[in-house]
Protein backbone atom coordinates (compact mmCIF):
# COMPACT_ATOMS: atom_id res chain seq x y z
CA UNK A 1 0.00 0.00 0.00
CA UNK A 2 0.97 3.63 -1.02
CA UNK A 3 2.16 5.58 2.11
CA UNK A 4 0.73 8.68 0.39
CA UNK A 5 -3.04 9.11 0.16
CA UNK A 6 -4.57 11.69 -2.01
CA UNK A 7 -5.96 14.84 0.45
CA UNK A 8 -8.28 18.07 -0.20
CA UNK A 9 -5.34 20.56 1.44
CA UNK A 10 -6.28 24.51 1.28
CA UNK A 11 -2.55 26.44 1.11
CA UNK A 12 -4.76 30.21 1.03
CA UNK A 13 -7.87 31.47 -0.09
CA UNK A 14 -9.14 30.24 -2.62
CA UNK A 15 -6.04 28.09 -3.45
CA UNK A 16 -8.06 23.99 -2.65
CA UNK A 17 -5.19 21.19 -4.14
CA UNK A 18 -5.99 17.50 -4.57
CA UNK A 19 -2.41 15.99 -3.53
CA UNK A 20 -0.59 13.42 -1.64
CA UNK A 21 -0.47 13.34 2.11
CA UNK A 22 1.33 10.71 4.30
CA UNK A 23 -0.55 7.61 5.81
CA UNK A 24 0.29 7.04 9.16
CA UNK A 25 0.85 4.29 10.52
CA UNK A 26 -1.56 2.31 12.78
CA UNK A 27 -0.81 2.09 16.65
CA UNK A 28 -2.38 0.72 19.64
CA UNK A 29 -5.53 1.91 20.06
CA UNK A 30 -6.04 3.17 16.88
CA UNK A 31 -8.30 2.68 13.60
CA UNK A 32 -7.29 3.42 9.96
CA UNK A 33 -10.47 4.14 8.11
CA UNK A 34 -10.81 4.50 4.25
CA UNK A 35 -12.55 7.26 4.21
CA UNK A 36 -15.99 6.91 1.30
CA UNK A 37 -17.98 10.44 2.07
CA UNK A 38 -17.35 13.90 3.31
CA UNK A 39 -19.31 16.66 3.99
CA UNK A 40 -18.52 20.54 3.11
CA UNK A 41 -19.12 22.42 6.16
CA UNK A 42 -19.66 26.09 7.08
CA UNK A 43 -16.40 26.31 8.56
CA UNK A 44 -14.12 24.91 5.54
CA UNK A 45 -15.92 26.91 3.24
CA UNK A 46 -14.58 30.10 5.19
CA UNK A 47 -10.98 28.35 5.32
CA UNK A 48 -11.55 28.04 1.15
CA UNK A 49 -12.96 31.35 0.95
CA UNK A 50 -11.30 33.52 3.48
CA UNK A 51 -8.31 32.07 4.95
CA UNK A 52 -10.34 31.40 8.24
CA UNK A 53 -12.74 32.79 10.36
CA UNK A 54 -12.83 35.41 13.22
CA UNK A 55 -9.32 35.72 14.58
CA UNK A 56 -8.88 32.03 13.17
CA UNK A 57 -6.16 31.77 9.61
CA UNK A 58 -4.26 29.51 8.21
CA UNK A 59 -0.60 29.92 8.87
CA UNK A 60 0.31 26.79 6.65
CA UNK A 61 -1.38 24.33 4.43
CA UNK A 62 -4.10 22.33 6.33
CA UNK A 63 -5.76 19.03 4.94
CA UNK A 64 -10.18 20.07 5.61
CA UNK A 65 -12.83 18.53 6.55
CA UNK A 66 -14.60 16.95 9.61
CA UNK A 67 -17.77 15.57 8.57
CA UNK A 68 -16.55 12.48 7.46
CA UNK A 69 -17.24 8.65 7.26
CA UNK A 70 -15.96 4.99 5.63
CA UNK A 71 -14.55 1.68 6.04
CA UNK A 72 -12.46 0.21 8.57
CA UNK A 73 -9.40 -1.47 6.86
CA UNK A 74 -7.04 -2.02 9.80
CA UNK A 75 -6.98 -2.19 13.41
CA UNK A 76 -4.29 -1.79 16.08
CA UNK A 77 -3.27 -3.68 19.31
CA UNK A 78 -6.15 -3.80 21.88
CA UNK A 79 -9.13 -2.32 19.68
CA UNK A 80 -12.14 -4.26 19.98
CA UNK A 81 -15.34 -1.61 19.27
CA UNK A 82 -14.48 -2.25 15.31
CA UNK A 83 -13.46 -4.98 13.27
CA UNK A 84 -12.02 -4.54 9.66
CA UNK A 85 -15.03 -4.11 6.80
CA UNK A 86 -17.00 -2.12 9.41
CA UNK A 87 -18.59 1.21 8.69
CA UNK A 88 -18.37 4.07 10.94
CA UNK A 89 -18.80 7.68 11.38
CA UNK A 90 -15.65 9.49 12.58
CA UNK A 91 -16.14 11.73 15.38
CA UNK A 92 -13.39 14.82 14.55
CA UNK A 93 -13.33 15.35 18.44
CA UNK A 94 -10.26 14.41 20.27
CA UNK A 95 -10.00 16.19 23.61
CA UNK A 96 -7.27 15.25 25.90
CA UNK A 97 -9.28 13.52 28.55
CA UNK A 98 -6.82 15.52 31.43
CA UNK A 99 -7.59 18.89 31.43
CA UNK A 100 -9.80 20.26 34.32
CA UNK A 101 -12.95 20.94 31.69
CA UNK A 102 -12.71 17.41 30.63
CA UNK A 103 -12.65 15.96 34.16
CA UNK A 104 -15.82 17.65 34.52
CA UNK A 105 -17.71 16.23 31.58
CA UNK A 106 -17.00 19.16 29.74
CA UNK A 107 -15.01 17.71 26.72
CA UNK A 108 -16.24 20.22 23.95
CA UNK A 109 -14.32 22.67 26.03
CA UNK A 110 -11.20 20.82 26.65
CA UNK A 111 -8.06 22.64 27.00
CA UNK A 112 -5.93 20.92 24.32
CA UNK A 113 -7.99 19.73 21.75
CA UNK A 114 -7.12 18.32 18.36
CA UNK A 115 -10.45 19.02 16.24
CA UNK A 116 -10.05 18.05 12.56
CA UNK A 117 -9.49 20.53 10.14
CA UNK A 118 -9.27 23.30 12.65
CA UNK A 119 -6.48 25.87 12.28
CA UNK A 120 -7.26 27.10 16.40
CA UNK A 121 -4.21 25.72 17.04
CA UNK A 122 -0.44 25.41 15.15
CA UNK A 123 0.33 23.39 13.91
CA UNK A 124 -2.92 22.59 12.86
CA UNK A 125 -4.84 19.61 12.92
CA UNK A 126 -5.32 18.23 9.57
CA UNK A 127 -8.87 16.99 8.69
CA UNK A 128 -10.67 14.08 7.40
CA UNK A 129 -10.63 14.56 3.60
CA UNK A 130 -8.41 11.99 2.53
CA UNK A 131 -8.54 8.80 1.32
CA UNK A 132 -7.36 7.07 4.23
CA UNK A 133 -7.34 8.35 8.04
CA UNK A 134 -5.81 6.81 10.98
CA UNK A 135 -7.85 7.72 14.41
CA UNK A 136 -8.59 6.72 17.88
CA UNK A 137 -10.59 3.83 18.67
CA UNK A 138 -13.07 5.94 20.73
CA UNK A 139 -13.55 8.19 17.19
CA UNK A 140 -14.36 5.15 15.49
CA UNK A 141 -18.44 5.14 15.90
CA UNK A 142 -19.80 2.11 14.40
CA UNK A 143 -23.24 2.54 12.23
CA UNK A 144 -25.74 -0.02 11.54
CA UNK A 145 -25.70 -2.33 8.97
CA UNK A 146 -27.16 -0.97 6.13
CA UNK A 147 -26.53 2.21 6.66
CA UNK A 148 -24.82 4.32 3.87
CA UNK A 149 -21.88 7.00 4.64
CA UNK A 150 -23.89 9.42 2.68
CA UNK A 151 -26.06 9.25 5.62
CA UNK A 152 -23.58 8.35 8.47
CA UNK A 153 -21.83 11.55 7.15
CA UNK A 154 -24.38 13.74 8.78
CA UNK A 155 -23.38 12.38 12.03
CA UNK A 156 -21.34 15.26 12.84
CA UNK A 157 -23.57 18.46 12.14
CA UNK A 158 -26.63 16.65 13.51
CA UNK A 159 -24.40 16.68 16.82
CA UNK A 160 -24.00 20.24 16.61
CA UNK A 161 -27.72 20.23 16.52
CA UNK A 162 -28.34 17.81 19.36
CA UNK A 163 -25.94 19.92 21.60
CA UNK A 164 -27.53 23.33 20.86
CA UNK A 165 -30.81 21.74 21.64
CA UNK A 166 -29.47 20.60 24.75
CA UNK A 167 -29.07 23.80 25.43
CA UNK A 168 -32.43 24.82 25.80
CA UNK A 169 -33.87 21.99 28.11
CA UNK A 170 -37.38 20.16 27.20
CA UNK A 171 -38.62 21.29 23.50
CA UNK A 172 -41.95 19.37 23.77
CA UNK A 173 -44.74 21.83 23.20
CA UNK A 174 -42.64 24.93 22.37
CA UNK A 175 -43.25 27.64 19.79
CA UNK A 176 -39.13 27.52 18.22
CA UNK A 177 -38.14 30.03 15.76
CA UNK A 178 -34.96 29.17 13.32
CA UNK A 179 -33.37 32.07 12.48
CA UNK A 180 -31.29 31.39 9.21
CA UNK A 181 -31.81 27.53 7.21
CA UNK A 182 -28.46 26.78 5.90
CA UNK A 183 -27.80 23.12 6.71
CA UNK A 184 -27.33 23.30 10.40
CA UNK A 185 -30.33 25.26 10.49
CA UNK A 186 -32.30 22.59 8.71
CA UNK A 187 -30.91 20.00 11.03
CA UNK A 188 -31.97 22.11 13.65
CA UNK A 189 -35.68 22.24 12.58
CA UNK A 190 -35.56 18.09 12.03
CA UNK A 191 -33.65 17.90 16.03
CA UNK A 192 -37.16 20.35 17.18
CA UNK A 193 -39.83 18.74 15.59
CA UNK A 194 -37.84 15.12 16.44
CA UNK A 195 -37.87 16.19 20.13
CA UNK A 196 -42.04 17.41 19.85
CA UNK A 197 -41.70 21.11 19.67
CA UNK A 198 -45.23 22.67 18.88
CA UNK A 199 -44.42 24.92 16.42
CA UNK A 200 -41.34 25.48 14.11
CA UNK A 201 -41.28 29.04 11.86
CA UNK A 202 -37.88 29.44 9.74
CA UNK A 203 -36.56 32.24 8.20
CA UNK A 204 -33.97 32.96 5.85
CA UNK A 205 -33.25 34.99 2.67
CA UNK A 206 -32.93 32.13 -0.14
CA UNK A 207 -35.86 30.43 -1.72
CA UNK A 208 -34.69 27.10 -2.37
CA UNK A 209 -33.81 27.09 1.68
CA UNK A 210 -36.67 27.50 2.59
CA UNK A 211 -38.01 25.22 0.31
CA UNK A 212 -36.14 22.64 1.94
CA UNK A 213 -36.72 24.15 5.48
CA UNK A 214 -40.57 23.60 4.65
CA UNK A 215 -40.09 20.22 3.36
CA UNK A 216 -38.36 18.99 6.98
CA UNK A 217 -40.90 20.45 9.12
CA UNK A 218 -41.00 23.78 9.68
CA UNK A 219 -44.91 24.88 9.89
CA UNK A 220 -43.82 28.09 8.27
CA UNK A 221 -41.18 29.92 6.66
CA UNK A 222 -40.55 33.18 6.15
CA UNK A 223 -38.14 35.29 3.21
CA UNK A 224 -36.96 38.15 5.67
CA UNK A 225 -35.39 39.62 2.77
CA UNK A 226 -38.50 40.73 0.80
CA UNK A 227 -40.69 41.58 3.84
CA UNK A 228 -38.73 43.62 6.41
CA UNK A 229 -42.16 43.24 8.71
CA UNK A 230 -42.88 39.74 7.77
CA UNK A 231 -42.14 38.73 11.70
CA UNK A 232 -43.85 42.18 13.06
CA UNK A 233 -47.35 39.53 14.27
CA UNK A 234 -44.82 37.84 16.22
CA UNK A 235 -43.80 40.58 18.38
CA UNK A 236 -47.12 41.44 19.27
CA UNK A 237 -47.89 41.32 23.24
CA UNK A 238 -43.40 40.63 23.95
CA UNK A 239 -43.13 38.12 21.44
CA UNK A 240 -44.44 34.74 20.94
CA UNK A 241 -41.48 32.13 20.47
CA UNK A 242 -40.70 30.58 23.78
CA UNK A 243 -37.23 29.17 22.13
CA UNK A 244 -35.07 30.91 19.23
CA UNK A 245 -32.33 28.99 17.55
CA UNK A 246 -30.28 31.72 15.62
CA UNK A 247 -28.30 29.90 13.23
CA UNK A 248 -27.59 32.58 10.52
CA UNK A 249 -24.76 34.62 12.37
CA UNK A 250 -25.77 37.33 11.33
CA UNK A 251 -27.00 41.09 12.81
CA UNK A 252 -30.79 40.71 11.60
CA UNK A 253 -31.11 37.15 12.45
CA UNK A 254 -30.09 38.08 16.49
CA UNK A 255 -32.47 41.06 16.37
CA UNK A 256 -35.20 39.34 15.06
CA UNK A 257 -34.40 36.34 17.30
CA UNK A 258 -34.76 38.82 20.78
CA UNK A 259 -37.52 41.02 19.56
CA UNK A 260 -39.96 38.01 18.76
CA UNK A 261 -38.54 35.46 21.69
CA UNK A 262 -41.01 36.28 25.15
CA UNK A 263 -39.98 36.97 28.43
CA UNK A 264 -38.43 34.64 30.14
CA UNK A 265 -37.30 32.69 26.20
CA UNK A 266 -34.16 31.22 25.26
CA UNK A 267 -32.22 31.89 22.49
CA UNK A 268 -29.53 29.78 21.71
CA UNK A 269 -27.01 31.53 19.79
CA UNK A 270 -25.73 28.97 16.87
CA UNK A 271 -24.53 30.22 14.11
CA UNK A 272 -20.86 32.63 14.23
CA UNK A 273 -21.08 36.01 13.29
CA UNK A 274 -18.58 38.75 13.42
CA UNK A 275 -16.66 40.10 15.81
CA UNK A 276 -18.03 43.49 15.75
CA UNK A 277 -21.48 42.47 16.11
CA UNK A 278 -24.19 44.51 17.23
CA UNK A 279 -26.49 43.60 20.31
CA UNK A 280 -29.53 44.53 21.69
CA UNK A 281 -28.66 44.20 25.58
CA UNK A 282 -32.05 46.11 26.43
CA UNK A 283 -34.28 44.48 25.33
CA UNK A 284 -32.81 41.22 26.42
CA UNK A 285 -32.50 42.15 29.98
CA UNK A 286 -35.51 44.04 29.90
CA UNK A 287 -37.51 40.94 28.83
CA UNK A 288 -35.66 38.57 31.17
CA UNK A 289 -34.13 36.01 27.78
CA UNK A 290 -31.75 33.54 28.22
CA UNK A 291 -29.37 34.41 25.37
CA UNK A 292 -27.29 31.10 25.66
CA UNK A 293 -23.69 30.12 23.91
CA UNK A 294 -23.42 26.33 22.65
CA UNK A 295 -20.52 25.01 21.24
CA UNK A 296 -19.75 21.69 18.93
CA UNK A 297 -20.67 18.65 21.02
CA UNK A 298 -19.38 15.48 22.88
CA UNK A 299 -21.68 12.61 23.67
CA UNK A 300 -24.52 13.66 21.15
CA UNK A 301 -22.05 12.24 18.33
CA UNK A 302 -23.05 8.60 19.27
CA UNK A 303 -26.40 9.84 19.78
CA UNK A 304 -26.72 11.50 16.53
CA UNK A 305 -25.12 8.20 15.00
CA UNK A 306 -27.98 6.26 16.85
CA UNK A 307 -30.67 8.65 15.63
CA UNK A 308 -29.49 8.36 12.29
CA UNK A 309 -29.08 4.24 12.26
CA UNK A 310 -32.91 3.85 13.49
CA UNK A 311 -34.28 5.89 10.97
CA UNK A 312 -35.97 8.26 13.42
CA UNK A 313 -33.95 10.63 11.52
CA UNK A 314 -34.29 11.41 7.49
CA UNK A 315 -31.30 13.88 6.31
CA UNK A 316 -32.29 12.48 2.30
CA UNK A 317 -33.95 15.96 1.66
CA UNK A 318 -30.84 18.11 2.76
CA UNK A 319 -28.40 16.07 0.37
CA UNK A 320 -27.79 18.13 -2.61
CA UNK A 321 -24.81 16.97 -4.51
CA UNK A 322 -21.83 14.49 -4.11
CA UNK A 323 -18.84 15.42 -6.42
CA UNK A 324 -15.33 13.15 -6.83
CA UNK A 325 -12.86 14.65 -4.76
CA UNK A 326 -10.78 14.89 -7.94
CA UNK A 327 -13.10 18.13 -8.45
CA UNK A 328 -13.21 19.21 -5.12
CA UNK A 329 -13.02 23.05 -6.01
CA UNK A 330 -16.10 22.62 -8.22
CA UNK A 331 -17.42 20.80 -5.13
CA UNK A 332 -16.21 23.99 -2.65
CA UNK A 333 -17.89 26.40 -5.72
CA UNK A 334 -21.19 24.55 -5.36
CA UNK A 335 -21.86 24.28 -1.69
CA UNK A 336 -20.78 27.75 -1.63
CA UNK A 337 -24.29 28.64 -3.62
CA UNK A 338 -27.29 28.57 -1.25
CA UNK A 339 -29.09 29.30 -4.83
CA UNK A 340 -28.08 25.46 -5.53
CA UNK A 341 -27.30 23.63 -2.58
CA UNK A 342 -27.72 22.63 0.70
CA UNK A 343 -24.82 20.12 1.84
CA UNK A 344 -22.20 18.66 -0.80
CA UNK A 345 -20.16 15.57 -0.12
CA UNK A 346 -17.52 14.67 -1.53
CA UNK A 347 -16.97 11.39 -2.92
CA UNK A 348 -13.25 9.36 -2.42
């Protein structure tokens, strides 16, 4: 076997190579996966784009992607969760188990953590989109038989989803707003109307979102950008959401998340936005809201895996695209184009 496998690296913006990248070698404890699907995230999109995101750039060339899944082809000394020919979802987590956040069951906030494809640290972590990937045992999340990786692929953003619903405590019987339908908002709207909320409105400014958005549950949705008082009934009498999910990052997606949320809401606070932001601290003390931070996940990724095995789950309708990852710029174009696509996996 080659000890290079072929790897989507980004060098700068806008500068996405197909080229070789070295295999490691399998230790104890450890699974090499050949990796069959990935999915094109928010965040390597602003790596492909921009360099990086916030206060977050690329100071060398960094292999993307974290949404990733394939087949087991070797295993090392002690591993017994996955045998060779097994599918599995890789979990792109990998805290250090030491720090004092960890010891507290607080792993998504660990200290030293090696996230794949994430330039927070240098050297950076290289990500999953390769053809072959060496990882933990614990990463290693076995699917069900008969499930595809272009479904066990989702594994990771539905997480994100699970975690920011966690946030929020029971959703059973609660009016949720999404605030912006890109694919972790979509996921967002299946994880509420999965876990019983009452009713789901999403807004967003793209057509063919919310197309989608309406297809996966949401009992309404809403183009903000050709109505600037399309949400004005729902501020009537302190606003009628009791939860607000603001996934768009974005300065009219947090204002119309606090003006329509009531006193005594929640708004979870999803989606990044810059770091000049504007906020409304008024009205949200005035009205009492819960404006809550969540931040990537830890145990929902075997939850999400779960959810996704049993069927409980359908991510079909948020599948756009899959593109060889010999064309994995034309891939990067594409999901960059809300106009034409949800999520886009590549194929290896």
């Amino acid at each position: 076997m080659s000890s290079f496998v072929r790897a989507v690296v980004v060098h700068a913006p806008h500068d996405l190579r197909v080229e070789g990248f070295a295999l490691d070698s399998v230790g104890p404890g450890e699974v090499e996966v050949k990796i069959e699907r990935g999915g094109i995230c928010g965040s390597d999109l602003h790596y492909y784009h921009d360099g990086g995101f916030g206060t977050v750039r690329i100071k060398a060339p960094m292999v993307l992607g974290h949404e990733i899944a394939g087949i087991v082809t070797a295993i090392g000394e002690g591993v017994t969760r996955v045998k060779p020919g097994a599918r599995v979802a890789v979990d792109p987590s990998r805290p250090c188990n030491a720090c004092s956040y960890c010891r507290q069951g607080l792993q998504a906030h660990c200290t030293d953590m090696r996230f794949y494809g994430s330039a927070m640290r240098f050297p950076h972590v290289n990500g999953g989109f390769r053809e072959r990937l060496v990882c933990t045992e614990a990463q290693a999340v076995p699917v069900r038989e008969g499930v595809g990786a272009e479904v066990a692929v989702f594994a990771e953003p539905l997480a994100v989803c699970l975690h920011a619903a966690s946030r929020t405590g029971s959703l059973a019987g609660k009016r949720v707003l999404v605030t912006g339908c890109g694919p972790i908002g979509a996921l967002t709207i299946i994880v509420a109307r999965h876990m019983g909320a009452r009713e789901i409105v999403a807004t967003d400014v793209a057509a063919r979102t919310l197309g989608v958005a309406k297809t996966i549950g949401a009992d309404e949705t809403i183009d903000v950008s050709s109505d600037s008082g399309a949400l004005d009934r729902f501020k009537e009498n302190k606003g009628r959401f009791d939860i607000a999910f603001e996934c768009s990052g974005h300065r009219s997606g947090v204002a119309d998340a606090i003006a329509t949320v009531r006193p005594r809401g929640t708004i979870v606070q999803v989606g990044l936005g810059g770091l000049d932001m504007p906020f409304p601290i008024n009205a949200v003390v005035a009205r009492e809201i819960d404006y809550k931070g969540t931040f990537r996940f830890f145990e929902e990724f075997e939850q999400a895996v779960d959810l996704l095995g049993s069927g409980r789950i359908d991510v079909s309708p948020l599948l756009s695209a899959v593109v060889p990852v010999e064309r994995a710029k034309e891939a990067f174009d594409l999901a960059s184009d809300k106009a034409k696509a949800m999520k886009v996996q590549l194929a290896f």
